[in-house]
Protein backbone atom coordinates (compact mmCIF):
# COMPACT_ATOMS: atom_id res chain seq x y z
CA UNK A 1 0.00 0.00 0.00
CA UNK A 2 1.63 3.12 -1.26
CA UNK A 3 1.01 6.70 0.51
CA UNK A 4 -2.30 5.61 1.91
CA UNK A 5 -5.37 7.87 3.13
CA UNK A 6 -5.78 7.49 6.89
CA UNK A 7 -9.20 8.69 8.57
CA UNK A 8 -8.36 9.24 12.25
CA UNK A 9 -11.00 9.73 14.97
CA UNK A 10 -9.47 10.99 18.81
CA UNK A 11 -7.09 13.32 17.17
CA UNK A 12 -6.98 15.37 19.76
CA UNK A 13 -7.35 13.26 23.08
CA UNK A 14 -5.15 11.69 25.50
CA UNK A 15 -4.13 9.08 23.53
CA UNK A 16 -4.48 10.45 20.21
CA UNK A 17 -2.24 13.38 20.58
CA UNK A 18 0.38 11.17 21.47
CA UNK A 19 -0.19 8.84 18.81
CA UNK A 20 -0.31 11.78 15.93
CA UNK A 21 2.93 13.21 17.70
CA UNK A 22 4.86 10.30 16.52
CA UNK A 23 3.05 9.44 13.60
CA UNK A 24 3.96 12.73 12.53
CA UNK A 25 7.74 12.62 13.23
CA UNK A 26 8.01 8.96 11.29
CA UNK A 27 5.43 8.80 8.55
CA UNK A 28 4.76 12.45 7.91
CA UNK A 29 3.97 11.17 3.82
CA UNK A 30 1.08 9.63 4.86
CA UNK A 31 -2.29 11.55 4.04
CA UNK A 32 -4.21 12.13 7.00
CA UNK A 33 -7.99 13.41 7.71
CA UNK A 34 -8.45 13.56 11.71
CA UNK A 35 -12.31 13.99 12.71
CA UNK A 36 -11.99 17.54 15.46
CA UNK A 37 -15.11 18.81 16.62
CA UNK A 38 -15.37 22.49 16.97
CA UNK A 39 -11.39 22.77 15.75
CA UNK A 40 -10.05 26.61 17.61
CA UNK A 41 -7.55 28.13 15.37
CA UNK A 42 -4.64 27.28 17.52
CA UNK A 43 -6.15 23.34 17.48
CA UNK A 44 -5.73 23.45 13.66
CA UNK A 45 -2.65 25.14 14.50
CA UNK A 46 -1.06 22.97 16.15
CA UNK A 47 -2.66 19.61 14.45
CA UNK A 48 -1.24 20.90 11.12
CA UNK A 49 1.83 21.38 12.23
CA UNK A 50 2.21 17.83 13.80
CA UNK A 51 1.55 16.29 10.57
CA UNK A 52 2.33 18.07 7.88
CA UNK A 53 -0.49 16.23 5.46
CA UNK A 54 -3.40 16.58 7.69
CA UNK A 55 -6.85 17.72 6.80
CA UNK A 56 -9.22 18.75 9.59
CA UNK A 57 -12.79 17.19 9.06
CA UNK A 58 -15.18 19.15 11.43
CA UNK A 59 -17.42 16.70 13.29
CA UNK A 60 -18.66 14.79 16.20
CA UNK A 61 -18.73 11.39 16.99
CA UNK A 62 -22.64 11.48 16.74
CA UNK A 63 -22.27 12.90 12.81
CA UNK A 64 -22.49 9.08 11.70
CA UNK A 65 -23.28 9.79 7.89
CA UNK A 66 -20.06 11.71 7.96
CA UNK A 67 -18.21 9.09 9.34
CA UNK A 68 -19.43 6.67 6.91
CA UNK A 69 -18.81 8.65 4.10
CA UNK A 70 -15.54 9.62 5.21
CA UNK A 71 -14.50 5.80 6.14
CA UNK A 72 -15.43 4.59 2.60
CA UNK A 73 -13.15 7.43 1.07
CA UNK A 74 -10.25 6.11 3.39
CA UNK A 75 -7.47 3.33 3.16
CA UNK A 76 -6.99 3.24 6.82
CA UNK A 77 -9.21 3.80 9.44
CA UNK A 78 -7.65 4.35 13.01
CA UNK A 79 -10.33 4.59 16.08
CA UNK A 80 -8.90 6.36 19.00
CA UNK A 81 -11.74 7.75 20.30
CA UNK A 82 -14.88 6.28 22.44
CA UNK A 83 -14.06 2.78 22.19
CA UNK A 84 -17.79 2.41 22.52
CA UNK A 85 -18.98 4.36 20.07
CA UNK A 86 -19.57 4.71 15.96
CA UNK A 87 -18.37 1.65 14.98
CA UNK A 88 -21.02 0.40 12.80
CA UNK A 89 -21.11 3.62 10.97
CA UNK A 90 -17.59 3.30 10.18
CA UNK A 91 -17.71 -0.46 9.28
CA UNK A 92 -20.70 0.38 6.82
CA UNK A 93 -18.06 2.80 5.32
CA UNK A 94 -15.19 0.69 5.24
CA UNK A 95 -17.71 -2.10 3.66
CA UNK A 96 -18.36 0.07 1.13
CA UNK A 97 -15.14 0.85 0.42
CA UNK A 98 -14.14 -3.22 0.05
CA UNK A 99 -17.40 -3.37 -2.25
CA UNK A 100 -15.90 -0.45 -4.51
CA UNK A 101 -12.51 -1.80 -4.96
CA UNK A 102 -12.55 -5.30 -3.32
CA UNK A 103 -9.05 -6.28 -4.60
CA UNK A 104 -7.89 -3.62 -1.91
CA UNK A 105 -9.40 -3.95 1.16
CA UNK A 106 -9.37 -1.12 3.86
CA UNK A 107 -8.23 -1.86 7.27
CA UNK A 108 -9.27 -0.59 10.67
CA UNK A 109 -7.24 -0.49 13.44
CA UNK A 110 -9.80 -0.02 16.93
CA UNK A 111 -8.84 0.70 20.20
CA UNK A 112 -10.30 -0.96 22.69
CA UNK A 113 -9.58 -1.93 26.46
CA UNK A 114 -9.12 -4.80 28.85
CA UNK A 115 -12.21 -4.33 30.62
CA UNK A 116 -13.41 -7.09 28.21
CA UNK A 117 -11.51 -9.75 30.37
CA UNK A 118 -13.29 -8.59 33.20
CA UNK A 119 -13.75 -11.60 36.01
CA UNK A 120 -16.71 -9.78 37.91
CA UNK A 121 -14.45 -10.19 41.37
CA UNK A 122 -16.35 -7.10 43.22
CA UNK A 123 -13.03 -6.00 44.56
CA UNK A 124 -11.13 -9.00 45.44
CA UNK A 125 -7.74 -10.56 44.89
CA UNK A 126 -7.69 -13.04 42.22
CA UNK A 127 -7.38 -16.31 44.05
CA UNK A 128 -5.91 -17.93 41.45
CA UNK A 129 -4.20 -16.08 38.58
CA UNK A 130 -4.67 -15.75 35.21
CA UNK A 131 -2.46 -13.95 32.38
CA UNK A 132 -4.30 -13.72 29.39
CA UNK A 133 -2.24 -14.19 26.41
CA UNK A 134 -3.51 -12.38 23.05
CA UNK A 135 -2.33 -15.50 21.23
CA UNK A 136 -5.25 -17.62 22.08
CA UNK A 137 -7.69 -15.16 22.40
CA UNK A 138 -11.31 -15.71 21.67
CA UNK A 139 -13.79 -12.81 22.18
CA UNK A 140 -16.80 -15.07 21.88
CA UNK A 141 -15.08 -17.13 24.96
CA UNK A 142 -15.85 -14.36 27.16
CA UNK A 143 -18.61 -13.20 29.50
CA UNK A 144 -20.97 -11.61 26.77
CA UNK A 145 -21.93 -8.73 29.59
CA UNK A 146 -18.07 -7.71 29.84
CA UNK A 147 -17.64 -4.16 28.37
CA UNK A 148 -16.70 -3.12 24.69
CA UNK A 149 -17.21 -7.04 23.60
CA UNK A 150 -20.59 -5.85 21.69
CA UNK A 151 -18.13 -3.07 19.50
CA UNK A 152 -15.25 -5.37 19.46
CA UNK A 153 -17.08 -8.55 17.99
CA UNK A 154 -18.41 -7.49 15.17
CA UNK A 155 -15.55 -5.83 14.27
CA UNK A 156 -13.47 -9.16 14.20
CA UNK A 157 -16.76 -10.86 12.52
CA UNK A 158 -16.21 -8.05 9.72
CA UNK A 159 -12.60 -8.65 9.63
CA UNK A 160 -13.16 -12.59 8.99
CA UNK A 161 -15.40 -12.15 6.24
CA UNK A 162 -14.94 -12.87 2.60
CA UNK A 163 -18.09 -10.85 1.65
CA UNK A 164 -16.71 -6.88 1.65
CA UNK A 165 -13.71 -8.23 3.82
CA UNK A 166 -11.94 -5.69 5.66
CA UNK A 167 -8.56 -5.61 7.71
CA UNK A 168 -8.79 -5.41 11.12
CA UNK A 169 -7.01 -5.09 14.26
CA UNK A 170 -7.85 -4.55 17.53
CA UNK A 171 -5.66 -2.78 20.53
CA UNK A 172 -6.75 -3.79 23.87
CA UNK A 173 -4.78 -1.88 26.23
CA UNK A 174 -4.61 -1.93 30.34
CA UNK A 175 -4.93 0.28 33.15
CA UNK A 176 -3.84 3.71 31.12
CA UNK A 177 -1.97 6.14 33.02
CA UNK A 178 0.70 8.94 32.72
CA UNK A 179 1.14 12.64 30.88
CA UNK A 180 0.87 13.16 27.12
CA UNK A 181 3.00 14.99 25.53
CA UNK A 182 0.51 16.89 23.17
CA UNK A 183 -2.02 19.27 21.80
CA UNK A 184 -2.54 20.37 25.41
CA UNK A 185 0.86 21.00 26.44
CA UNK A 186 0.90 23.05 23.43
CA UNK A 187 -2.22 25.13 24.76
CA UNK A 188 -1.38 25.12 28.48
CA UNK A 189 -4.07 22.18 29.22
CA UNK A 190 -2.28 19.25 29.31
CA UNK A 191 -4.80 16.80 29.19
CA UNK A 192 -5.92 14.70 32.38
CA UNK A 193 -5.67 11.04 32.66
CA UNK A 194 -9.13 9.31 32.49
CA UNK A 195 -8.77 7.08 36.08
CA UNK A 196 -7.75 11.11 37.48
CA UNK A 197 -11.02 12.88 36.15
CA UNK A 198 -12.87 9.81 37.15
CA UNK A 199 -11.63 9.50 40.64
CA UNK A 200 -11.61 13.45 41.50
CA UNK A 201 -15.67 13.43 39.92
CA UNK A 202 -16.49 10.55 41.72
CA UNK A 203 -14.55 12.36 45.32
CA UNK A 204 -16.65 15.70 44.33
CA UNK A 205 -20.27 14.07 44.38
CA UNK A 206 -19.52 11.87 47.32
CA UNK A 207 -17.00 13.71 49.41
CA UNK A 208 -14.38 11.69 49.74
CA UNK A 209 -12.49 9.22 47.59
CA UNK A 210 -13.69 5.38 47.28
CA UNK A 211 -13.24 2.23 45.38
CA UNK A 212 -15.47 -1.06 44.81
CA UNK A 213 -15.66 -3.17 47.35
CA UNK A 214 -12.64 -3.83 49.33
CA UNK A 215 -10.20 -2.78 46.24
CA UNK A 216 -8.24 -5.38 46.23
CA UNK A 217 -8.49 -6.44 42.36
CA UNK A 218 -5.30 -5.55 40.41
CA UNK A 219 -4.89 -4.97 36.94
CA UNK A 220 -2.14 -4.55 33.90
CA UNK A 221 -0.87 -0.92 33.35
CA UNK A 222 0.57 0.76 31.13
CA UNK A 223 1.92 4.37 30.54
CA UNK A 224 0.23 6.41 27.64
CA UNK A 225 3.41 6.92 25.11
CA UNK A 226 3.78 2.27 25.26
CA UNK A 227 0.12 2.59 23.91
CA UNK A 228 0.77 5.39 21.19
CA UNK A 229 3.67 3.51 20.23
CA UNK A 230 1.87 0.37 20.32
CA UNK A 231 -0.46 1.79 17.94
CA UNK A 232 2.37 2.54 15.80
CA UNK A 233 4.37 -0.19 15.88
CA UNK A 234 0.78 -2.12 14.61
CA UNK A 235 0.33 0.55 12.19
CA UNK A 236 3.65 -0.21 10.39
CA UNK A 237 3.22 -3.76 10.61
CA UNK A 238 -0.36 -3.49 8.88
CA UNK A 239 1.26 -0.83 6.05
CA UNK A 240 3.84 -4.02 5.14
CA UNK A 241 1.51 -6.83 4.94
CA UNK A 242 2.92 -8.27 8.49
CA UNK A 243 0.12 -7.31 11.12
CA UNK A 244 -1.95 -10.21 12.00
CA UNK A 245 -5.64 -9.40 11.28
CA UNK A 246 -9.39 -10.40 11.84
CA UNK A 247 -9.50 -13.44 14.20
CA UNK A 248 -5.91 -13.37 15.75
CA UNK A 249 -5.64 -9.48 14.52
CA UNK A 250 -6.04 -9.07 18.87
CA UNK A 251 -3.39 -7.05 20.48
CA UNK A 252 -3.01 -6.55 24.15
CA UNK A 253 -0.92 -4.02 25.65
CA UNK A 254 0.24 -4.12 29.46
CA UNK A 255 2.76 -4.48 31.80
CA UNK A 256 3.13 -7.12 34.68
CA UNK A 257 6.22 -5.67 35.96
CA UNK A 258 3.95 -3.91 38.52
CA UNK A 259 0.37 -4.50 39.30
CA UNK A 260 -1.18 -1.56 41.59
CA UNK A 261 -5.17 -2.72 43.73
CA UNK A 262 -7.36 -0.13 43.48
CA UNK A 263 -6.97 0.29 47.39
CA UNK A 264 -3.37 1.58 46.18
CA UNK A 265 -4.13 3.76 43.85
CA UNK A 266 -6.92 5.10 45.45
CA UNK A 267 -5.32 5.39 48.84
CA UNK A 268 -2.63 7.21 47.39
CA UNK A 269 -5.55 9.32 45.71
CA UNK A 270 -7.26 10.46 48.73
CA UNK A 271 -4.51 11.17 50.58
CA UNK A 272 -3.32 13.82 48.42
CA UNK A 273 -6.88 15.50 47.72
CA UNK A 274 -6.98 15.37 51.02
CA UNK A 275 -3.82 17.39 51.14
CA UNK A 276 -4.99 19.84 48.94
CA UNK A 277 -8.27 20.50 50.96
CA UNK A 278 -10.65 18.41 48.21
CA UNK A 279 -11.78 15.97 50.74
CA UNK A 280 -12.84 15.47 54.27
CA UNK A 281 -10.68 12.59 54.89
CA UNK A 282 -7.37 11.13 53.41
CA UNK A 283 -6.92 7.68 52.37
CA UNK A 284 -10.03 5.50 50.95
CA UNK A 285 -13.14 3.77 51.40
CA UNK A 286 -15.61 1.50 49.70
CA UNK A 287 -18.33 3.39 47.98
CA UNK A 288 -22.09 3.00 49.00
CA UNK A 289 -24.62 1.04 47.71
CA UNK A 290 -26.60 4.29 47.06
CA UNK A 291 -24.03 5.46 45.34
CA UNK A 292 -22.95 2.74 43.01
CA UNK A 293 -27.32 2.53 41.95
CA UNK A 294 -26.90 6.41 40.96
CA UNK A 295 -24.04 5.59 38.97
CA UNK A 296 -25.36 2.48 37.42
CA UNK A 297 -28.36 5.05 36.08
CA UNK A 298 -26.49 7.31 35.08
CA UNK A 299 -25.20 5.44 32.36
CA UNK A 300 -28.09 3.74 31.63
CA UNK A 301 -29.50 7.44 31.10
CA UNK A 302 -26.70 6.97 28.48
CA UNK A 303 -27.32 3.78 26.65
CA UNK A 304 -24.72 2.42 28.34
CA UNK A 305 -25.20 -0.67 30.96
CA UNK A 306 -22.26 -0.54 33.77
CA UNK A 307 -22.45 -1.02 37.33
CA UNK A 308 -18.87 -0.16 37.67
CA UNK A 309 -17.57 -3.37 38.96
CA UNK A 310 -16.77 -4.39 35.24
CA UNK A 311 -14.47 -1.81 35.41
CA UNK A 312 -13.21 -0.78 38.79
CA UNK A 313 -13.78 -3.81 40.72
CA UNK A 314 -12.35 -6.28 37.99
CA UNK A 315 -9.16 -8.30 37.81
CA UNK A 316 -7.29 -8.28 34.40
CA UNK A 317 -3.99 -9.26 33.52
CA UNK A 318 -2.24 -9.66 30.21
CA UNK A 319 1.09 -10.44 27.97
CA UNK A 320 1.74 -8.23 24.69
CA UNK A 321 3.12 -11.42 23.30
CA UNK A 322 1.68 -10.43 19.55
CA UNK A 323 3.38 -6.84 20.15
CA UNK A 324 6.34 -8.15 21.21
CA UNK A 325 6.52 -10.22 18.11
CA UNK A 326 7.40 -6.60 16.74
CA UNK A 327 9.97 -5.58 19.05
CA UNK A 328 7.47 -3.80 21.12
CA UNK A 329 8.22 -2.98 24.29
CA UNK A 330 6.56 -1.07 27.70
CA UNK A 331 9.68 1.58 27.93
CA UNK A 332 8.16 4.31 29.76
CA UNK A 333 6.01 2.05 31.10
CA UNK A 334 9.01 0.89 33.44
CA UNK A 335 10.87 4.30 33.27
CA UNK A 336 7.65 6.25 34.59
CA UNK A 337 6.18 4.41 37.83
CA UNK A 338 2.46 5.36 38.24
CA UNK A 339 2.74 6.34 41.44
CA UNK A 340 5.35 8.99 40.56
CA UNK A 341 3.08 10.11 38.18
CA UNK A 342 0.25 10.12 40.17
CA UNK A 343 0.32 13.73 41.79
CA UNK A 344 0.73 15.66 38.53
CA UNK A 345 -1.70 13.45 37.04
CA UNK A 346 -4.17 14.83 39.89
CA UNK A 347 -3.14 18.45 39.37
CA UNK A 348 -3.92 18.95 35.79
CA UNK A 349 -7.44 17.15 37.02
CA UNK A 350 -7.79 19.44 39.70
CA UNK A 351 -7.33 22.27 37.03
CA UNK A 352 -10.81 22.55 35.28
């Protein structure tokens, strides 16, 4: 595939920015159209000047016709943004795009989580452990309630089909943590971990900072710039004809090395908004039932079913094996502990 057109959606978000910062120091040729809703001059600014061949398509992730029409007119689309979102739209765009020119097919490289390997453990320790390897993974082997498996499925289904057969690969990485460099260090708002704005929200509307259960699950981590260059490193592989796709086109990314409860991490998180006068009390405690209903509506107010222990009261561990096929490895992952990232993480939270 020679100089091919690459739709990009999450541009400009945590992970994003990273990932266009280095795809636009190593393949700057490459023809780029990055979905930006509501771009600000100095947001084109600055996205133009990462990557030299980028076009800014204004739009939301809720402008589906746009994103159809603008995956059909691409060779490559890269999904970066809600992992839970738009993905039919842009598989009825890539479809179209196999059914105009089916001896190419286009290719879409999704980002996804571990949150689909979720064990349901309400807080507690595995009691005996399992490391997930992505070499044997089967999506349709898992708990069909786990989150993202209703996006990620179909997109392997479309990727293991001869009708309008697409490339695909899926990214699936852990516990996501550490600062960007980015759009937002370019504009003075460097841009807040998720598990930071989550936590701090969550400490606002209850008043101090809490955890499912006893906290005790653990979970793979890994810093923000091993996933953008995960992405990359998948990227290049999929540009030569070397990326495994559709069925075994699954790619974790973590870290083992360390493996932090969420009674660490949110110990450590209470005890500094604590510090800083944000809570009553420092350290952590299990949230109430009241409180875990109210968020379980909330997201059903959303179209979205999650009681939170999916997520934050979950076990999950996993081996890049299929990355490190590639030479892929977690290097600031094991430069950049979370925990000393942890307090400016909080900061630029505490900023908005």
């Amino acid at each position: 595939m020679n100089d091919p057109v690459i739709f990009l959606l999450g541009a400009t978000g945590y992970v994003g920015s990273q990932f266009l910062v280095f795809l636009g120091q190593t393949l700057s040729n490459l023809s780029v159209r990055a979905l930006v809703r509501s771009p600000t001059k100095d947001r084109e600014t600055w996205l133009q000047q990462t990557h030299p061949n980028l076009i800014i398509i204004e739009g939301s992730l809720d402008d589906t016709e746009l994103i159809e029409e603008q995956a059909r007119k691409a060779d490559i689309v890269i999904n970066i943004a809600s992992c839970d979102h738009i993905s039919c739209s842009i598989l009825s765009g890539l479809s179209k795009r196999s059914m105009d020119n089916p001896k190419e097919p286009p290719t879409l490289l999704h980002i996804s989580g571990t949150g689909i390997l979720s064990d349901n453990a309400r807080g507690e320790p595995l009691v005996t452990p399992k490391v997930y390897s992505d070499l044997d993974l089967d999506l349709d082997s898992l708990p069909a309630e786990n989150p993202h498996l209703q996006i990620d499925i179909p997109i392997v289904k479309a990727g293991i089909s001869k009708e309008h057969h697409v490339r695909t690969a899926i990214l699936f990485p852990g516990f996501i943590y550490g600062l960007v460099i980015g759009i937002y260090v370019i504009e003075g708002i460097q841009k807040k971990p998720t598990w930071a704005r989550l936590l701090l929200h969550f400490a606002k509307n209850t008043g101090h900072v809490g955890m499912w259960g006893r906290g005790l699950n653990t979970m793979s981590i890994i810093h923000v710039k091993d996933v953008a260059t995960a992405i990359m490193t998948v990227l290049k592989a999929l540009l030569d004809d070397r990326a495994d796709v559709g069925s075994e086109g699954l790619y974790f990314v973590g870290c083992n090395e360390i493996r932090p409860s969420w009674l660490d991490i949110t110990s450590a998180t209470g005890d500094y908004l604590y510090s800083k006068g944000v809570v009553s009390q420092a350290g952590t405690r299990p949230y109430s039932d009241d409180f875990i209903q109210s968020f379980t509506a909330g997201n059903l107010s959303r179209g979205v079913y999650s009681d939170g222990w999916h997520t934050f009261g979950a076990n999950n561990w996993v081996e890049s094996d299929r990355l490190t096929k590639f030479g892929w490895q977690p290097v600031e992952t094991r430069k950049n502990n979370f925990f000393d990232t942890l307090k400016a993480s909080l900061e630029i939270a505490l900023q908005d």
